[in-house]
Protein backbone atom coordinates (compact mmCIF):
# COMPACT_ATOMS: atom_id res chain seq x y z
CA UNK A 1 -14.22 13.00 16.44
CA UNK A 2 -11.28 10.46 15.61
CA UNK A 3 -10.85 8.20 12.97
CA UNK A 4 -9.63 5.48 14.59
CA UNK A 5 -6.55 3.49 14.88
CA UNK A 6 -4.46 3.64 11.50
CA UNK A 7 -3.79 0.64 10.00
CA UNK A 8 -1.58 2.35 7.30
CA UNK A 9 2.33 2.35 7.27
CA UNK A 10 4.27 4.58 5.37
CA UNK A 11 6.73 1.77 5.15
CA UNK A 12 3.76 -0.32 3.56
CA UNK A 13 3.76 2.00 0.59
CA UNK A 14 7.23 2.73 0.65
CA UNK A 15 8.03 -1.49 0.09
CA UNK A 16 5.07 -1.62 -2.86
CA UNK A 17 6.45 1.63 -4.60
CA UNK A 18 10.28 0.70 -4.86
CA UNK A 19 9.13 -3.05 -5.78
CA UNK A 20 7.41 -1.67 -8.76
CA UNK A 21 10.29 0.90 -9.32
CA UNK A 22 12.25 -2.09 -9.31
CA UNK A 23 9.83 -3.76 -11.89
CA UNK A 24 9.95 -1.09 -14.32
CA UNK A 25 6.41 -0.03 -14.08
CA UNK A 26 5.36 3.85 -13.65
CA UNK A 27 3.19 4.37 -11.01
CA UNK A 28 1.08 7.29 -11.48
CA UNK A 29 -1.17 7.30 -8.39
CA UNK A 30 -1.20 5.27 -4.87
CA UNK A 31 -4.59 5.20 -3.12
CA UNK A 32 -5.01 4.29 0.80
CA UNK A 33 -8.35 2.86 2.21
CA UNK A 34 -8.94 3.16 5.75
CA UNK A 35 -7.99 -0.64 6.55
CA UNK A 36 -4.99 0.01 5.20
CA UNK A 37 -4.93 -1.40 1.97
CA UNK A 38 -2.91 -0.04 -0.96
CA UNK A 39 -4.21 0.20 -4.75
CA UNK A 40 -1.44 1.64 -7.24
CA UNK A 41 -2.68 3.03 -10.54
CA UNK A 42 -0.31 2.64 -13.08
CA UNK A 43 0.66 4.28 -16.17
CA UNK A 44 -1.45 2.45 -18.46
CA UNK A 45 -4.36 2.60 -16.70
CA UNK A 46 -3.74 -0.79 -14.67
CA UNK A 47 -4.64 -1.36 -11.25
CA UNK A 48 -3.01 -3.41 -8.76
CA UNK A 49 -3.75 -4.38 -4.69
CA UNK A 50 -1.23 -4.37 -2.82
CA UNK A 51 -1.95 -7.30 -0.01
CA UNK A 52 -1.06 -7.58 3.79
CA UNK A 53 0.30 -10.88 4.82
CA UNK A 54 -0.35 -12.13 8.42
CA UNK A 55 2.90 -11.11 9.04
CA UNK A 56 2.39 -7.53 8.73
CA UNK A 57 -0.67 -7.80 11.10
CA UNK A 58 1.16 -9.03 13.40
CA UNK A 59 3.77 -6.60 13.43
CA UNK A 60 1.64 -3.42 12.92
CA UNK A 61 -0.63 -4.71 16.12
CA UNK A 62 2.27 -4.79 18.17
């Protein structure tokens, strides 16, 4: 039995992970839920959620 259509991009994570790189911030873990949706854990214990714009809905559906 299937799971469905991903709605994950390995680009998607790629983009969030060097932006934080960029930011200084240590990233120690990336989680993926099934809609797609990216939570990085970082160093400190922090949590952020990484967001997808309209734009990127667009362009994944197509």
């Amino acid at each position: 039995m299937g799971h469905g259509k991903s709605t994950f991009k390995q680009a998607d994570l790629t983009r969030a992970l060097r932006a934080v790189e960029k930011a200084g911030r240590d990233v120690v873990r990336a989680e993926i839920a099934r809609d797609g949706r990216i939570v990085l854990v970082f160093k400190n214990g922090e949590e952020m959620l990484v967001e997808r714009n309209e734009w990127d809905e667009w362009r994944a559906s197509n």
